[in-house]
Protein backbone atom coordinates (compact mmCIF):
# COMPACT_ATOMS: atom_id res chain seq x y z
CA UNK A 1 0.00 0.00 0.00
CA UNK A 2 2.70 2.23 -0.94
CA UNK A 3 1.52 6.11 -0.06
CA UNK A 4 3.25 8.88 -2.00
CA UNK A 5 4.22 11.86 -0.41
CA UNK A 6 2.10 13.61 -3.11
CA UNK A 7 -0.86 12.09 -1.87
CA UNK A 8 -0.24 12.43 1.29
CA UNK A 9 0.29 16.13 1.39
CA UNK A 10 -3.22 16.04 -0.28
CA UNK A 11 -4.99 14.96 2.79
CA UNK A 12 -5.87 16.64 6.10
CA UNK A 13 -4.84 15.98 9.53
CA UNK A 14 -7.63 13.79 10.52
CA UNK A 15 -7.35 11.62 7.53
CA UNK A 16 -3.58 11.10 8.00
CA UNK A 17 -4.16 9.82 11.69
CA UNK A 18 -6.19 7.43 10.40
CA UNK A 19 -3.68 6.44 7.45
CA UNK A 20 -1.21 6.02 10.27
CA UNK A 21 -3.28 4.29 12.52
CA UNK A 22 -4.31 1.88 9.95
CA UNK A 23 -0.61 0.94 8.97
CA UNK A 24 0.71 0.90 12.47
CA UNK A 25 -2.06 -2.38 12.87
CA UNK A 26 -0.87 -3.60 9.86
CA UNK A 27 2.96 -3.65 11.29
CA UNK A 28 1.58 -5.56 14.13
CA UNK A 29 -0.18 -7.61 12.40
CA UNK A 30 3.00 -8.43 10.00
CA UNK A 31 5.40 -8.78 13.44
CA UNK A 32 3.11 -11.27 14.73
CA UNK A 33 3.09 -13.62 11.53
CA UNK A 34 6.78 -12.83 10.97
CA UNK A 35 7.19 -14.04 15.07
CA UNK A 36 4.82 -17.18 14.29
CA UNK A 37 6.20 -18.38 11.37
CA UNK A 38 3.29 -17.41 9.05
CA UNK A 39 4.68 -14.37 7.09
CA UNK A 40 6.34 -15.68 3.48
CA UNK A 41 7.50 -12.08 2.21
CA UNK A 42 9.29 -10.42 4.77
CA UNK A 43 10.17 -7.48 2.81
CA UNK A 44 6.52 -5.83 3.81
CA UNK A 45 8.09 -5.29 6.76
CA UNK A 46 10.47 -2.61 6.19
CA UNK A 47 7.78 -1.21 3.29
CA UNK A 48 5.19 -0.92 6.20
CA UNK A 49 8.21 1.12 8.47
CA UNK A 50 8.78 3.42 5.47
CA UNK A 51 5.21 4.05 4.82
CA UNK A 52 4.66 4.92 8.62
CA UNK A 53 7.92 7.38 8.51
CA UNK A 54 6.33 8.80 5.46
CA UNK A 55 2.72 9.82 7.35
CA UNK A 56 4.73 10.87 10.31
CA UNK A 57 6.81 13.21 8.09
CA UNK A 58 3.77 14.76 6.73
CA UNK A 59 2.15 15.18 9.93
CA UNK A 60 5.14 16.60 11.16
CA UNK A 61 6.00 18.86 8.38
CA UNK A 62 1.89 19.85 8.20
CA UNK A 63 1.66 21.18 12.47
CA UNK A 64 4.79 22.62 11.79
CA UNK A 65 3.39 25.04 9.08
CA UNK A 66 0.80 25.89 10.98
């Protein structure tokens, strides 16, 4: 679910809280398979990390402005 920063600076504050929340159950939910055994492609991982860095940037970079 790749975001691009483009997009992201699109979207309001509410809307990227819930983009963030969203992922940050989806990295759980990857750490637990990876933990069990279960998860085949680990390289979502570090794509799920990047994507969360990403919204936090933009969060960051949006209260900042203001």
């Amino acid at each position: 679910m790749k975001a691009k920063s483009k997009e992201l600076h699109a979207k309001s504050a509410d809307e990227l809280n819930t983009e963030l929340l969203d992922l940050l159950k989806a990295h759980f939910s990857l750490r637990m398979q990876h933990a069990t055994q279960q998860l085949n492609n680990t390289s979502q991982l570090g794509k799920v990390r990047r994507d969360i860095a990403r919204v936090r940037t933009v969060i960051r970079e949006k209260a900042g402005a203001q």
